[in-house]
N, C-alpha and C. Protein backbone atom coordinates (compact mmCIF):
# COMPACT_ATOMS: atom_id res chain seq x y z
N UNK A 1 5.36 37.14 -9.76
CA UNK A 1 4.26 36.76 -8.89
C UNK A 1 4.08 35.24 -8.84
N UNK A 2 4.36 34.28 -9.79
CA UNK A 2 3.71 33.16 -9.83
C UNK A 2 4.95 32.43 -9.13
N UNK A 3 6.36 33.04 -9.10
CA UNK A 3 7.10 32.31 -8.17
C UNK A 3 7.28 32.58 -6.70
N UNK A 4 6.80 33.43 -6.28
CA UNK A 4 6.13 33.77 -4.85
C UNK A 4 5.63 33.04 -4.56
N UNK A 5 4.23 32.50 -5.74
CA UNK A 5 3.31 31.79 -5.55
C UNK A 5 3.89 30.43 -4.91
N UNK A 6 4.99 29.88 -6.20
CA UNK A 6 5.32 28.62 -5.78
C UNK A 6 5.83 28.40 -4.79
N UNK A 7 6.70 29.75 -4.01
CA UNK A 7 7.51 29.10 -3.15
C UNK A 7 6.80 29.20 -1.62
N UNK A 8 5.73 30.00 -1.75
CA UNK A 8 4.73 29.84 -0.58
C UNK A 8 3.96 28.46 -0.78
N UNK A 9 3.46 28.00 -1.40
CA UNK A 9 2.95 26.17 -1.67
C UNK A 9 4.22 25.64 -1.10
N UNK A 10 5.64 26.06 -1.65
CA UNK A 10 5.93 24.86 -1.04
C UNK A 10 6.52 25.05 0.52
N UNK A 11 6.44 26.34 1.14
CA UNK A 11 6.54 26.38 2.36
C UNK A 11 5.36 25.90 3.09
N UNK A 12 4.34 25.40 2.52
CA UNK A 12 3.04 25.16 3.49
C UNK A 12 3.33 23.85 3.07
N UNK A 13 3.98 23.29 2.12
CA UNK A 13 3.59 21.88 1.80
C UNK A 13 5.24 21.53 2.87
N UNK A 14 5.99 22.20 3.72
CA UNK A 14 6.89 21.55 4.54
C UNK A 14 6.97 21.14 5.75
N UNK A 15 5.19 21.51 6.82
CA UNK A 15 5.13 21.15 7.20
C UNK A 15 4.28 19.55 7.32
N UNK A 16 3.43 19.44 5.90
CA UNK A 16 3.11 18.26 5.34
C UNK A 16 4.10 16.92 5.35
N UNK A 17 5.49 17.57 5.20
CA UNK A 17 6.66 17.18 4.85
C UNK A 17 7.20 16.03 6.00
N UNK A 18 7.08 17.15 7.11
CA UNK A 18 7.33 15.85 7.95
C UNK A 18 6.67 15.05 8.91
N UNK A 19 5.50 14.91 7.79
CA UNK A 19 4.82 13.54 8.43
C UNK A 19 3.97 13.13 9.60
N UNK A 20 3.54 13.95 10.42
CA UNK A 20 2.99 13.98 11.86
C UNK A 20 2.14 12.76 11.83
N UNK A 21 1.09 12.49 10.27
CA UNK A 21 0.48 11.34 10.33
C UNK A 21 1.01 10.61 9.48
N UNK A 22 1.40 9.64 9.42
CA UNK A 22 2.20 8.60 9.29
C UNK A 22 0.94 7.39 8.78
N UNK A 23 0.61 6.69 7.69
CA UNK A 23 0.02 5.78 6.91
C UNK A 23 0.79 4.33 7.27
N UNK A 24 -0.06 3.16 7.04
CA UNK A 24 0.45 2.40 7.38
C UNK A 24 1.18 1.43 5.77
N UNK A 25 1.81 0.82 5.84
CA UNK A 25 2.01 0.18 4.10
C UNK A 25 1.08 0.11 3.36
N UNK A 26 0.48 -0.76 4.42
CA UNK A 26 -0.82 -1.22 3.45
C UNK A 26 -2.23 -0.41 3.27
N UNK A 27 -2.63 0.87 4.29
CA UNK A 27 -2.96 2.16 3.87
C UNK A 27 -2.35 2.72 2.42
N UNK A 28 -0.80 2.57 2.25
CA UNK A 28 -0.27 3.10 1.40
C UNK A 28 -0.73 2.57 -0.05
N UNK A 29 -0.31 1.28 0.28
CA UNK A 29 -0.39 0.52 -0.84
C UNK A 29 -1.92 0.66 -1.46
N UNK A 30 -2.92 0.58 -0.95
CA UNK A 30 -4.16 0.71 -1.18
C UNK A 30 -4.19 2.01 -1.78
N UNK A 31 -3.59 3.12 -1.51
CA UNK A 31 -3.69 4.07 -1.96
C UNK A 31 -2.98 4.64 -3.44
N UNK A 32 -1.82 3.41 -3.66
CA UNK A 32 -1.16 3.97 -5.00
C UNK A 32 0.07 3.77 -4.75
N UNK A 33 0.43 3.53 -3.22
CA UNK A 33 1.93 4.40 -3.34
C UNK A 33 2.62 3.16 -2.97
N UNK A 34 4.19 2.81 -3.10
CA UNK A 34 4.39 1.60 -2.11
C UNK A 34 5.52 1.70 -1.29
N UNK A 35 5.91 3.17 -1.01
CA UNK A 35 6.55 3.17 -0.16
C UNK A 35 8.45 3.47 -0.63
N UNK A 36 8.63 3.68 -1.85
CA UNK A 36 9.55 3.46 -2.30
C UNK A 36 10.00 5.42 -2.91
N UNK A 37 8.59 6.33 -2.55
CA UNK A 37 8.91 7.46 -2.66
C UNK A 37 9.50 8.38 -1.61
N UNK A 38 10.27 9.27 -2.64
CA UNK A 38 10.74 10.00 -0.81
C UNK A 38 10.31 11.23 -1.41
N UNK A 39 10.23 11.87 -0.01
CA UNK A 39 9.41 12.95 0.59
C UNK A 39 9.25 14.26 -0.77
N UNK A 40 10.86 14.65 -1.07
CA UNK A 40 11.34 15.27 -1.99
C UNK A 40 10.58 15.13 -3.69
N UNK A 41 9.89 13.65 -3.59
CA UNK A 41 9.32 13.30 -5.22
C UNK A 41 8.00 13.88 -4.86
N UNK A 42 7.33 13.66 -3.60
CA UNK A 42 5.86 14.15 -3.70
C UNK A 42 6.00 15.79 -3.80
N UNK A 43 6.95 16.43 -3.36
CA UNK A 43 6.96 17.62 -3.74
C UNK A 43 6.74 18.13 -5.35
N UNK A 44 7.64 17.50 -6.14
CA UNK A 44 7.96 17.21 -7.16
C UNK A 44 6.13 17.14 -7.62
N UNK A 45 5.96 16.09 -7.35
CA UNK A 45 4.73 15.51 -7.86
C UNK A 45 4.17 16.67 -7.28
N UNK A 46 3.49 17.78 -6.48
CA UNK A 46 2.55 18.36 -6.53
C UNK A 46 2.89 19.57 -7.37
N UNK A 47 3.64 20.07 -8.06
CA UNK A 47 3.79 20.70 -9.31
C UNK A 47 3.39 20.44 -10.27
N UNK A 48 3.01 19.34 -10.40
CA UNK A 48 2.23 18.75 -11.51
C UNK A 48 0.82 18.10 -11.42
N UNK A 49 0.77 17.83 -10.27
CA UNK A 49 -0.80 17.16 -10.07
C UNK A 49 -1.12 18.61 -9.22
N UNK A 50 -2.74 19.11 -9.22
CA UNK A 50 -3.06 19.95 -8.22
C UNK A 50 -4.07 19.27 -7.08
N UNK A 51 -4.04 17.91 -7.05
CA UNK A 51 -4.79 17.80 -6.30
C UNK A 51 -4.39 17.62 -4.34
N UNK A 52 -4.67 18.14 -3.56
CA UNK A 52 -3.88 18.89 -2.64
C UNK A 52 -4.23 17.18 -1.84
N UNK A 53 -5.74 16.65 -2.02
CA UNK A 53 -5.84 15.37 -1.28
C UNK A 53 -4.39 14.34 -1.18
N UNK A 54 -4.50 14.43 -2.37
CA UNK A 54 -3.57 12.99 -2.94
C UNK A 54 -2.09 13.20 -2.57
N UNK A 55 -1.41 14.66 -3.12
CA UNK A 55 0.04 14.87 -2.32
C UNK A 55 -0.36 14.91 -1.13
N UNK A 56 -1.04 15.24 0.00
CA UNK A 56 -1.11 14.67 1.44
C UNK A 56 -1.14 13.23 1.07
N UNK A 57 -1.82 12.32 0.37
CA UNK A 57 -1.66 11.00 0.72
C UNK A 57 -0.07 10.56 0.26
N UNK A 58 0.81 11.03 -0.92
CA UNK A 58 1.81 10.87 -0.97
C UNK A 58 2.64 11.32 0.43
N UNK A 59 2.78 12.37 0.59
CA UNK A 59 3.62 12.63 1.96
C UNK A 59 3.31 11.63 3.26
N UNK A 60 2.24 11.49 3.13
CA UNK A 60 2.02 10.68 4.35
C UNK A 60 2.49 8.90 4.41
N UNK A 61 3.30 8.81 2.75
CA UNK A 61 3.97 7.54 2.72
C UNK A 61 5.04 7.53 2.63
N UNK A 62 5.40 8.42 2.61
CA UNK A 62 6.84 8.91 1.91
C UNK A 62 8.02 8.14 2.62
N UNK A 63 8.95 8.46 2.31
CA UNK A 63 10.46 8.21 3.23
C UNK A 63 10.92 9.55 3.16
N UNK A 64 11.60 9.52 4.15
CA UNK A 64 12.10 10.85 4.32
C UNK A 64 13.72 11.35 3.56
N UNK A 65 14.00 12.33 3.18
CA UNK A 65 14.91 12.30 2.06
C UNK A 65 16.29 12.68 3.21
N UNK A 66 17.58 11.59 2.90
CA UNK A 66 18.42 12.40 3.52
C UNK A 66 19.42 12.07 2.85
N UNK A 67 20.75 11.88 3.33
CA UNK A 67 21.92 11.50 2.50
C UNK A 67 22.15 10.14 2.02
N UNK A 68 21.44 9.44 1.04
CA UNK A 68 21.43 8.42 0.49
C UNK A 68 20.73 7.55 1.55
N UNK A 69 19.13 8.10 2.23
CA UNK A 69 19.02 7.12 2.98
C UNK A 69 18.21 6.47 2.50
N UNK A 70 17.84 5.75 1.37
CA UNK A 70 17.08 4.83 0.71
C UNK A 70 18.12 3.88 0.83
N UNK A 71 19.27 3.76 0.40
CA UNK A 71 20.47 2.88 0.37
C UNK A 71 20.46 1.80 1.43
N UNK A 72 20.28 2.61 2.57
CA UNK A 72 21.17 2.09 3.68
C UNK A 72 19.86 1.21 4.59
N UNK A 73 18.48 1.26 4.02
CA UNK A 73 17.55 0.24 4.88
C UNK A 73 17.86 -0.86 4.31
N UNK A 74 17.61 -1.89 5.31
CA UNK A 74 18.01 -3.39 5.00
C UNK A 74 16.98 -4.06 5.76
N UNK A 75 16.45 -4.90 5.33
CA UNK A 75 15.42 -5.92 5.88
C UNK A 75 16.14 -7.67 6.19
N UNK A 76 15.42 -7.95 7.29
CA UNK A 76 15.69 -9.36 7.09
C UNK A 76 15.35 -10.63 6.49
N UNK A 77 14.02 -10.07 5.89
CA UNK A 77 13.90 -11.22 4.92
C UNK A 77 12.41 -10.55 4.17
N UNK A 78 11.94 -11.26 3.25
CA UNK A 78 11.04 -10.88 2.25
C UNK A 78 9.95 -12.30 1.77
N UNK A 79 8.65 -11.77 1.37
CA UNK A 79 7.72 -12.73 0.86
C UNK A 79 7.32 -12.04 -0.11
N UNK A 80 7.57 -13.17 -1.87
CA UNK A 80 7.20 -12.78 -2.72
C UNK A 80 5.50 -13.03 -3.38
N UNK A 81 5.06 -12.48 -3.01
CA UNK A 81 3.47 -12.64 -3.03
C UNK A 81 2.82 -12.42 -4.51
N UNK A 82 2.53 -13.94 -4.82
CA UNK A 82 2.04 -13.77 -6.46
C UNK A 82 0.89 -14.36 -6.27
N UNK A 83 -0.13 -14.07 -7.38
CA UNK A 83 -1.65 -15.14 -7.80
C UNK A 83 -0.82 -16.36 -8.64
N UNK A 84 -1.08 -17.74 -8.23
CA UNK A 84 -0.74 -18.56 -8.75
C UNK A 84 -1.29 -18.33 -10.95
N UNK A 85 -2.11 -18.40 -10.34
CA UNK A 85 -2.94 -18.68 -11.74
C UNK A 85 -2.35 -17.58 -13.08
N UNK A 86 -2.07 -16.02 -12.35
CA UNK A 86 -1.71 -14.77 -13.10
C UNK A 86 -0.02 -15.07 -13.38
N UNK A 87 0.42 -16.16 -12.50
CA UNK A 87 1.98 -16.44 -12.83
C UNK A 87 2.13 -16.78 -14.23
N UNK A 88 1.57 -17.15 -15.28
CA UNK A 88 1.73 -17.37 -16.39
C UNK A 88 1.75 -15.79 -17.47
N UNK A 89 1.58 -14.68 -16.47
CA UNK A 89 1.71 -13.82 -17.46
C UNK A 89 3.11 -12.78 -16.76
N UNK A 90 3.69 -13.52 -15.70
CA UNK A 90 4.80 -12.62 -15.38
C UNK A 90 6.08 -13.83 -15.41
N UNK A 91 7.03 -14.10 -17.05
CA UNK A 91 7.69 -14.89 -17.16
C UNK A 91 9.17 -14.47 -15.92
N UNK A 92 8.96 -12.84 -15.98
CA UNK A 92 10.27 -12.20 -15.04
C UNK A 92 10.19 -13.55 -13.43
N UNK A 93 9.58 -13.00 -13.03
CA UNK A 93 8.78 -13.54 -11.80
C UNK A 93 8.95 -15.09 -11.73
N UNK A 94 8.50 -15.89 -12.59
CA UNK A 94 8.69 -17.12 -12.97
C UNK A 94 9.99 -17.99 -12.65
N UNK A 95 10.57 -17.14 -13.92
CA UNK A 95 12.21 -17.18 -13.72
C UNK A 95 12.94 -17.16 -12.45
N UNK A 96 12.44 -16.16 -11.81
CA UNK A 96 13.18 -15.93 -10.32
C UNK A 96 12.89 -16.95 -9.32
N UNK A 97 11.58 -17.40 -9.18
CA UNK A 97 11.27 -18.27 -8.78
C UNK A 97 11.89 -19.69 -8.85
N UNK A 98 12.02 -19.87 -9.75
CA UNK A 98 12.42 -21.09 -10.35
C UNK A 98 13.71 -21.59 -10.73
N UNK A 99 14.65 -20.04 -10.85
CA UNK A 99 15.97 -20.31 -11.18
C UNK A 99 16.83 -19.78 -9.83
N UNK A 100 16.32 -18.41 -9.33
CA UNK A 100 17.27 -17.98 -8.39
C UNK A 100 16.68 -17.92 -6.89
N UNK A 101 15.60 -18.36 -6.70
CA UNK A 101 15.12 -17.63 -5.13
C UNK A 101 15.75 -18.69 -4.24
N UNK A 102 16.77 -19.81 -4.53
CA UNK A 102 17.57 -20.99 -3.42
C UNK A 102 18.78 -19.98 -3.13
N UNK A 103 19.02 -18.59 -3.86
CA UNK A 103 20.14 -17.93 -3.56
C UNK A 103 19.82 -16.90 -2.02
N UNK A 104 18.07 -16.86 -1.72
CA UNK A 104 17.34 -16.18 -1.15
C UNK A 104 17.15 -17.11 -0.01
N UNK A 105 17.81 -17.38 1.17
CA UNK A 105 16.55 -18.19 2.16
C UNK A 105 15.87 -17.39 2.55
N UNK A 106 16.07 -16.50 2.56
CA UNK A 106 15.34 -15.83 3.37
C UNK A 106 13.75 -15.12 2.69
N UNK A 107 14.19 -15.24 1.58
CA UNK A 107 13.06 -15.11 0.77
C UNK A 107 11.95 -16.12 0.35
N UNK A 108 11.23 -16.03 1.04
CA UNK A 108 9.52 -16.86 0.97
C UNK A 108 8.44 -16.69 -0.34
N UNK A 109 7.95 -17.88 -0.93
CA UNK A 109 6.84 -17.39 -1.83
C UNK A 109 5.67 -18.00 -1.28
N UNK A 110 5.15 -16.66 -1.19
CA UNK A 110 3.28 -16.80 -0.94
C UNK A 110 2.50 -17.03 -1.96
N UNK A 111 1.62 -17.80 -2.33
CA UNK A 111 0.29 -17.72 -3.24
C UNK A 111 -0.74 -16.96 -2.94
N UNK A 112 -1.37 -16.01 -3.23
CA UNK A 112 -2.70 -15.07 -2.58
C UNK A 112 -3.53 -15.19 -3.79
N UNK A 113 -4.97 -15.38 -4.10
CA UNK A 113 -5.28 -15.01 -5.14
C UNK A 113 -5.55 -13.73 -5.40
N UNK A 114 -5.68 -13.71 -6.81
CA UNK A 114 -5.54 -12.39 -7.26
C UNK A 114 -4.83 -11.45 -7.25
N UNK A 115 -3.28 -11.48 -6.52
CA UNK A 115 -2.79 -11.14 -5.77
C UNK A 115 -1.49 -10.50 -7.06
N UNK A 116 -1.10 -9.22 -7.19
CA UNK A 116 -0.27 -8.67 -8.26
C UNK A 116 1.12 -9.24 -7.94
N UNK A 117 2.20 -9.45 -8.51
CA UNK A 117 3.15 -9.88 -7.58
C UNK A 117 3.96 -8.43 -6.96
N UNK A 118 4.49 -8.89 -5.72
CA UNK A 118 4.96 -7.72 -4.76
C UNK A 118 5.62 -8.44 -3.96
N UNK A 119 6.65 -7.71 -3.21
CA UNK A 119 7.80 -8.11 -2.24
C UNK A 119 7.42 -7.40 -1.22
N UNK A 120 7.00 -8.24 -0.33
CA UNK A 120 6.42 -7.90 1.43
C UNK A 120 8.40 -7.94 1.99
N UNK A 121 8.62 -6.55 2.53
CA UNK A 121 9.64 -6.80 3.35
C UNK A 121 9.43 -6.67 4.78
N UNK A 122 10.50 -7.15 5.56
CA UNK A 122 10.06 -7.61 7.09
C UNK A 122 10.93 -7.68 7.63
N UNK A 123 10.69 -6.93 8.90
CA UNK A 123 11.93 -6.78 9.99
C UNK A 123 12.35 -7.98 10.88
N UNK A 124 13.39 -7.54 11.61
CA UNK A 124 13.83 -8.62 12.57
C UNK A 124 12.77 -9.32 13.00
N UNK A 125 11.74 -9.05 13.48
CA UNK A 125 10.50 -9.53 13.91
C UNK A 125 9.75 -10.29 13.25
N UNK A 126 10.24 -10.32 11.79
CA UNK A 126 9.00 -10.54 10.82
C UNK A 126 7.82 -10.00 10.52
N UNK A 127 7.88 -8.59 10.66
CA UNK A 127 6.75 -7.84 10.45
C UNK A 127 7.27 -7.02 9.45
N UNK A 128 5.85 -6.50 8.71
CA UNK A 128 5.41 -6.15 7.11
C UNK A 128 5.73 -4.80 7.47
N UNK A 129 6.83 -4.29 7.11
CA UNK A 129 7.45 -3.08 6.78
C UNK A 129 7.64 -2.10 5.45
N UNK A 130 7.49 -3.25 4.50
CA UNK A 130 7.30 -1.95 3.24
C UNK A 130 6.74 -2.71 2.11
N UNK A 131 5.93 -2.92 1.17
CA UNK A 131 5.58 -3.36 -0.59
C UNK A 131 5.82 -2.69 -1.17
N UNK A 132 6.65 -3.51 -2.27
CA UNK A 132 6.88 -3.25 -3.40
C UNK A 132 6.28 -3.51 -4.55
N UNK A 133 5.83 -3.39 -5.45
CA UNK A 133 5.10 -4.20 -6.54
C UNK A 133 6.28 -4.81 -7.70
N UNK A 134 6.47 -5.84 -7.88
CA UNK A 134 7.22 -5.95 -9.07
C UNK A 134 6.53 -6.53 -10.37
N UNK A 135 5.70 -6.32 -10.78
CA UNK A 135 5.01 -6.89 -11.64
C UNK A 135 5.63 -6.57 -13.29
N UNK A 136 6.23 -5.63 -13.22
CA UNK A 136 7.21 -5.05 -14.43
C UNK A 136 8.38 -4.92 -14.44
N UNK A 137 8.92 -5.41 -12.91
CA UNK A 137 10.28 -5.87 -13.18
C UNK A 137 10.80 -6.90 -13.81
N UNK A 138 12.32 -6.72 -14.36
CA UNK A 138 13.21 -7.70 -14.71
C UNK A 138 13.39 -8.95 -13.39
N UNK A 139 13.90 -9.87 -13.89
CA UNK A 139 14.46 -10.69 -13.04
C UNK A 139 15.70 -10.56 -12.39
N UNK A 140 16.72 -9.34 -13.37
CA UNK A 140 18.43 -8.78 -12.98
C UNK A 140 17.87 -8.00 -11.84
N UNK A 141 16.75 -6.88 -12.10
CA UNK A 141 16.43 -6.26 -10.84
C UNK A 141 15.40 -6.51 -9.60
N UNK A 142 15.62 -7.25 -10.01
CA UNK A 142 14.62 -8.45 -8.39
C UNK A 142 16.15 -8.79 -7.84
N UNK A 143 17.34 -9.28 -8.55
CA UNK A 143 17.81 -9.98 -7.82
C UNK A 143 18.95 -8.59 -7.53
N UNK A 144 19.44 -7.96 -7.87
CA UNK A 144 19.76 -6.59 -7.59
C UNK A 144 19.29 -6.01 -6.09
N UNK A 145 17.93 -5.61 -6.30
CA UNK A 145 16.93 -4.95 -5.24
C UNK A 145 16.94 -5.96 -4.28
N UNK A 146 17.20 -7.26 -4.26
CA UNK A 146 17.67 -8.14 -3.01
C UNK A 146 18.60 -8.41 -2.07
N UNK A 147 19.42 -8.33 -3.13
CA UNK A 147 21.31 -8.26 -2.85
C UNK A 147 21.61 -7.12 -2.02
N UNK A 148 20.98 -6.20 -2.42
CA UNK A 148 21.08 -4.54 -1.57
C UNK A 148 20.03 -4.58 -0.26
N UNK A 149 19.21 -4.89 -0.30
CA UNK A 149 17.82 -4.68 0.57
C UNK A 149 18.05 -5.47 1.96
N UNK A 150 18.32 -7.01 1.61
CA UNK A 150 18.34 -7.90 2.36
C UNK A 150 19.60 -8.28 3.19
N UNK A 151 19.14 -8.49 4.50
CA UNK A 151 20.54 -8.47 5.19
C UNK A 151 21.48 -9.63 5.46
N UNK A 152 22.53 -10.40 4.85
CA UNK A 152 23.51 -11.93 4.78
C UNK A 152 22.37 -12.41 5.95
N UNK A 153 22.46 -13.64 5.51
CA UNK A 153 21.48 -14.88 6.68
C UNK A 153 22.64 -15.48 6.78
N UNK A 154 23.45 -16.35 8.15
CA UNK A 154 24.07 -17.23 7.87
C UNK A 154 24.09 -18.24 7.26
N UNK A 155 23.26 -18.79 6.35
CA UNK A 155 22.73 -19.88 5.59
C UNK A 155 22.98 -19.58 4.18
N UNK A 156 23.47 -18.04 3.75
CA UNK A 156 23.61 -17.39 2.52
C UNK A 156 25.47 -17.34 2.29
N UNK A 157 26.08 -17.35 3.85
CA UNK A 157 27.46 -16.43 3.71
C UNK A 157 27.97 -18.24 3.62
C-alpha cells in the first residue's frame, strides 16, 4: 500500500514537473533555491520534506532534467557580486579576485552591501539569467564552474 501511495504522489507531482509557472531567479533566489536544481532533485527532495508548498517552490525553479543538459548551458559573461566589507571572511573569493579573474574578461566584480557572494550569469543581452551563491566555494571550483559555463570572448582565445 505505501508504494501505491508513493507512486501516485509522484504521478501528481509530474504535472508540477513541468513547470507551467515558471519563477523568476531572483523569485528563486529569495526563496532558497538558485537555480542550479533539476527537476528530478525536487522530486527527490519531496520524499523527504512533506511540505507540498515548498516542492512547488522547488519545481517552479528547477531546470529541467535531460541528457546532460546542465552541461551544455553557457553564458556570456558573469558578475561576481560580493559585500566589500564581508570580503575579509571569504579568503576563496579573495583569491579569485585578485589572482585569477584577468583570466575572466568577461567576468565583472560588483560591490553590493551586504551582499553574500554569488555569480549573476547573463546572456547575450546581458541579462540576469541564473545565481549562484558561492560563498563556500573553493577558488579551483569558481574557476572550473567558469571554464565550463562561460562562452571564449575573443579577448580570452
Amino acid at each position: 500500500m505505501g508504494s501505491l501511495l508513493f507512486y501516485a504522489i509522484v504521478l501528481l507531482a509530474i504535472p508540477l514537473g513541468s513547470r507551467a509557472e515558471q519563477l523568476s531567479s531572483k523569485e528563486c533566489e529569495s526563496l532558497g533555491f538558485t537555480g542550479l536544481a533539476l527537476c528530478s532533485d525536487c522530486n527527490t527532495f519531496a520524499e523527504y520534506v512533506k511540505n507540498q508548498e515548498l516542492v512547488s517552490d522547488c519545481l517552479k525553479c528547477c531546470s529541467e532534467d535531460s541528457d546532460d543538459s546542465m552541461s551544455k548551458i553557457t553564458y556570456s559573461g558573469a558578475v561576481l557580486e560580493v559585500c566589500m566589507r564581508k570580503l575579509v571572511f571569504y579568503p576563496e573569493i579573495v583569491g579569485f579576485i585578485e589572482e585569477e579573474k584577468e583570466k575572466f574578461p568577461s567576468v565583472k566584480v560588483q560591490y553590493a552591501f551586504n551582499s553574500p557572494p554569488k555569480l549573476i550569469m547573463l546572456d547575450d543581452d546581458g541579462q540576469h539569467k541564473e545565481t549562484i551563491r558561492v560563498d563556500n566555494w573553493k577558488r579551483e571550483h569558481i574557476l572550473q564552474f567558469l571554464r565550463e559555463k562561460l562562452k571564449p570572448t575573443s579577448a580570452a582565445i
